[in-house]
Protein backbone atom coordinates (compact mmCIF):
# COMPACT_ATOMS: atom_id res chain seq x y z
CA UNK A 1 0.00 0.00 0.00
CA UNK A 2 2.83 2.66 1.07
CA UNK A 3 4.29 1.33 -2.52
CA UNK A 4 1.53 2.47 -4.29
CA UNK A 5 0.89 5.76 -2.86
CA UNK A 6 5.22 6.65 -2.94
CA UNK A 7 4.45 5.63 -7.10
CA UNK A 8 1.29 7.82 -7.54
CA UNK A 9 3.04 10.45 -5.54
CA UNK A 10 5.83 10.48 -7.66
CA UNK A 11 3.38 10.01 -10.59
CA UNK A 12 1.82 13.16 -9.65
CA UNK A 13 5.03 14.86 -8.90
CA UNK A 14 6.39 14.29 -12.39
CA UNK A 15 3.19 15.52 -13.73
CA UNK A 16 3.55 18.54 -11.57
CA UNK A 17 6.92 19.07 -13.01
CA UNK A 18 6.52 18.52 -16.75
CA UNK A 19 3.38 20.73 -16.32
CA UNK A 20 5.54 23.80 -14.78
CA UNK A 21 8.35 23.01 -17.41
CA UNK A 22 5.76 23.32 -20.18
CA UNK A 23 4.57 26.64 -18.14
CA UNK A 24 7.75 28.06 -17.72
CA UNK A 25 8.91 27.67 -21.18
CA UNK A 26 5.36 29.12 -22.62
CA UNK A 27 5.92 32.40 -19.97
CA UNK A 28 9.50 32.31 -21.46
CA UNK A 29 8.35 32.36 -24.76
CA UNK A 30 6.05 35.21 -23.87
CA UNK A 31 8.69 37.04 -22.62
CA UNK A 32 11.20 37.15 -25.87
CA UNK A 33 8.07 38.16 -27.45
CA UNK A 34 7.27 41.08 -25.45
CA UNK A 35 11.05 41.91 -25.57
CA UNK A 36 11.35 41.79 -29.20
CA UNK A 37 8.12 43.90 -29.77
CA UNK A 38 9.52 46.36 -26.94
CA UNK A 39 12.56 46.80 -28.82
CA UNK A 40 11.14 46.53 -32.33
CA UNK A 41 8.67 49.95 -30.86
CA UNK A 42 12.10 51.50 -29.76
CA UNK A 43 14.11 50.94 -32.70
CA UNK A 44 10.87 52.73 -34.85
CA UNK A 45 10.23 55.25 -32.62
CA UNK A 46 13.89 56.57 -32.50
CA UNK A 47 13.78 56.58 -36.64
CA UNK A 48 10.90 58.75 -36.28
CA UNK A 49 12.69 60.97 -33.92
CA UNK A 50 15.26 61.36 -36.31
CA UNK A 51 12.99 62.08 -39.30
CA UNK A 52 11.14 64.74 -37.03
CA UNK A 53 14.69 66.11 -35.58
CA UNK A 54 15.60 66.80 -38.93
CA UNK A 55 12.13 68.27 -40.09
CA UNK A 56 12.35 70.85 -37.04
CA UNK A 57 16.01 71.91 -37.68
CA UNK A 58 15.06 72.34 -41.78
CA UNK A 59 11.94 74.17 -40.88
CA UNK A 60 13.76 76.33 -37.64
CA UNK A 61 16.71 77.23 -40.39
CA UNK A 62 14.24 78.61 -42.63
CA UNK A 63 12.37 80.54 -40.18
CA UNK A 64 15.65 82.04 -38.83
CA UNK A 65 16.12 83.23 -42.85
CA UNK A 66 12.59 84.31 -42.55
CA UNK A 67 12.07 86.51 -39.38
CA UNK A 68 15.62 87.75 -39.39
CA UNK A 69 15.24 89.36 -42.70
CA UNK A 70 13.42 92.44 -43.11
CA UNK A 71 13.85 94.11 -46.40
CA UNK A 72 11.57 92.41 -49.37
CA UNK A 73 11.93 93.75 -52.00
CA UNK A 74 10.94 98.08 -50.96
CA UNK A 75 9.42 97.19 -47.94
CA UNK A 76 10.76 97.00 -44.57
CA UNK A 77 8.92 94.83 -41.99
CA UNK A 78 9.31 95.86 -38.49
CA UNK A 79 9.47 92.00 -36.52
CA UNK A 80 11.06 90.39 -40.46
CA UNK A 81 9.84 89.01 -43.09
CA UNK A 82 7.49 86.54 -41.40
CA UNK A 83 4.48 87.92 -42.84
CA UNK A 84 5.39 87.63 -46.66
CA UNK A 85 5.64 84.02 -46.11
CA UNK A 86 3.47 82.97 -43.55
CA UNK A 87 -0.10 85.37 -44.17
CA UNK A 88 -1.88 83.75 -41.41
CA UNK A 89 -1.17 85.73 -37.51
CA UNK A 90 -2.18 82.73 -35.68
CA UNK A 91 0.61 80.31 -37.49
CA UNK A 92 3.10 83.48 -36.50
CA UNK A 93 2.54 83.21 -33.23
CA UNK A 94 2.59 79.93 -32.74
CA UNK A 95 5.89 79.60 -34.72
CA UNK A 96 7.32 82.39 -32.53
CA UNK A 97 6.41 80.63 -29.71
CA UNK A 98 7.32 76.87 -30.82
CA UNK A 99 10.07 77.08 -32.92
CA UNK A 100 12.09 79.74 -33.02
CA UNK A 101 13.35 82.74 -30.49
CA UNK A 102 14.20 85.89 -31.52
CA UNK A 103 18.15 86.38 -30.00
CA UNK A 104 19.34 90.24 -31.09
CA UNK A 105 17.20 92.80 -32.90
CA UNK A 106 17.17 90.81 -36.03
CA UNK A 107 18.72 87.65 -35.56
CA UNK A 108 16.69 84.41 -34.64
CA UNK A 109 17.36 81.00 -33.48
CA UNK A 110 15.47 77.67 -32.99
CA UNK A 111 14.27 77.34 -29.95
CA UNK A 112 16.03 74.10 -28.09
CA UNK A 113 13.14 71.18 -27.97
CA UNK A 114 12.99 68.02 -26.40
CA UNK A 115 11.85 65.02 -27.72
CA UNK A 116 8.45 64.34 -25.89
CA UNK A 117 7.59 68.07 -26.96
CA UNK A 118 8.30 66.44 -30.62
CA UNK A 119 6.19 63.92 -31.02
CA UNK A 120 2.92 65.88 -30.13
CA UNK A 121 0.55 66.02 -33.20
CA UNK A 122 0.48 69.71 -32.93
CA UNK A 123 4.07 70.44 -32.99
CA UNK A 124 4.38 67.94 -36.37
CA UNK A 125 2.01 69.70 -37.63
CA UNK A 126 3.29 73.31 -37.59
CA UNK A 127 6.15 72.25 -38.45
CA UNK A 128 4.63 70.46 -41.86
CA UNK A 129 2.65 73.73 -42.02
CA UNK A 130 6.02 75.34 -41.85
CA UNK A 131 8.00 73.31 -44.85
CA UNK A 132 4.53 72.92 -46.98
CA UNK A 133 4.02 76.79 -47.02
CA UNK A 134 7.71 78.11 -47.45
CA UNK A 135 7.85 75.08 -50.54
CA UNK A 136 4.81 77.12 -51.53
CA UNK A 137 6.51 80.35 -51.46
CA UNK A 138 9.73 79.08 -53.16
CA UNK A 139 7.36 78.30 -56.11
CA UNK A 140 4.79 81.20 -56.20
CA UNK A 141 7.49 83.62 -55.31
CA UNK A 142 11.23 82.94 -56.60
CA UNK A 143 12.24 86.84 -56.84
CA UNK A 144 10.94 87.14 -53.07
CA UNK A 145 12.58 83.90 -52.25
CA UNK A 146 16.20 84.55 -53.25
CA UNK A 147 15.89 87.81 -51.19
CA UNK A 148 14.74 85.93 -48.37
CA UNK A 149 18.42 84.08 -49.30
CA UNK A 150 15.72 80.71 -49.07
CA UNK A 151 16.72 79.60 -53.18
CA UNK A 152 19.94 77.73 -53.40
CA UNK A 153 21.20 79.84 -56.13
């Protein structure tokens, strides 16, 4: 009798321990998964910080050309050239405020940004506003734009 129950023991014992092998390697399993995706997110996210780091230093040169110029043509504008390019005051302000700083009386320079503050929708978005309307100008405008020193000529 004490043979039988020291064999079903053990029976149940080994049972016990394939079952938590087979856990164990399923959670492990899990695991590499989770790890993979983890670093799969980070390796993605930093290429889109890059792409976006390099879309806000483009679009902060050209607004430093922009703002720190202010002869077009005969006219002389007070706070630079912003308005020639950018018509709308609310996109002004909020590139004033975002993403560049005025330093002297006519010199600008991007304002310092941190990453976090880069991947909000509304900062990619002036900042597409920027580059879509000053590609705009380039072509509707090319005598304005090599005065603005914004033509590679």
């Amino acid at each position: 009798m004490i043979t039988i129950l020291g064999v079903v023991f053990g029976a149940l014992a080994f049972l016990a321990t394939l079952w938590g092998v087979y856990y164990s390697r399923n959670q492990l399993r899990e695991a590499k998964k989770l790890r993979q995706e983890n670093q799969t997110f980070i390796e993605k996210q930093m290429q889109e910080d890059d792409v976006w780091s390099e879309k806000y230093a483009k679009a902060g040169m050209l607004l430093c050309k922009i703002a720190g110029t202010r002869i077009v043509g005969n006219v002389l504008y007070r706070n630079g050239a912003l308005t020639v390019v950018f018509h709308d005051e609310n996109v002004r302000k909020l590139i004033v405020s975002h993403l560049i700083e005025q330093q002297g009386s006519h010199e600008y320079i991007i304002r310092p940004y941190d990453l976090p503050q880069l991947r909000l929708k509304p900062t990619r978005d002036l900042i597409d506003v920027v580059l879509a309307t000053t590609e705009k100008f380039k072509e509707e405008q090319p005598d304005a734009t090599k005065e603005l020193g914004l033509s590679p000529d």
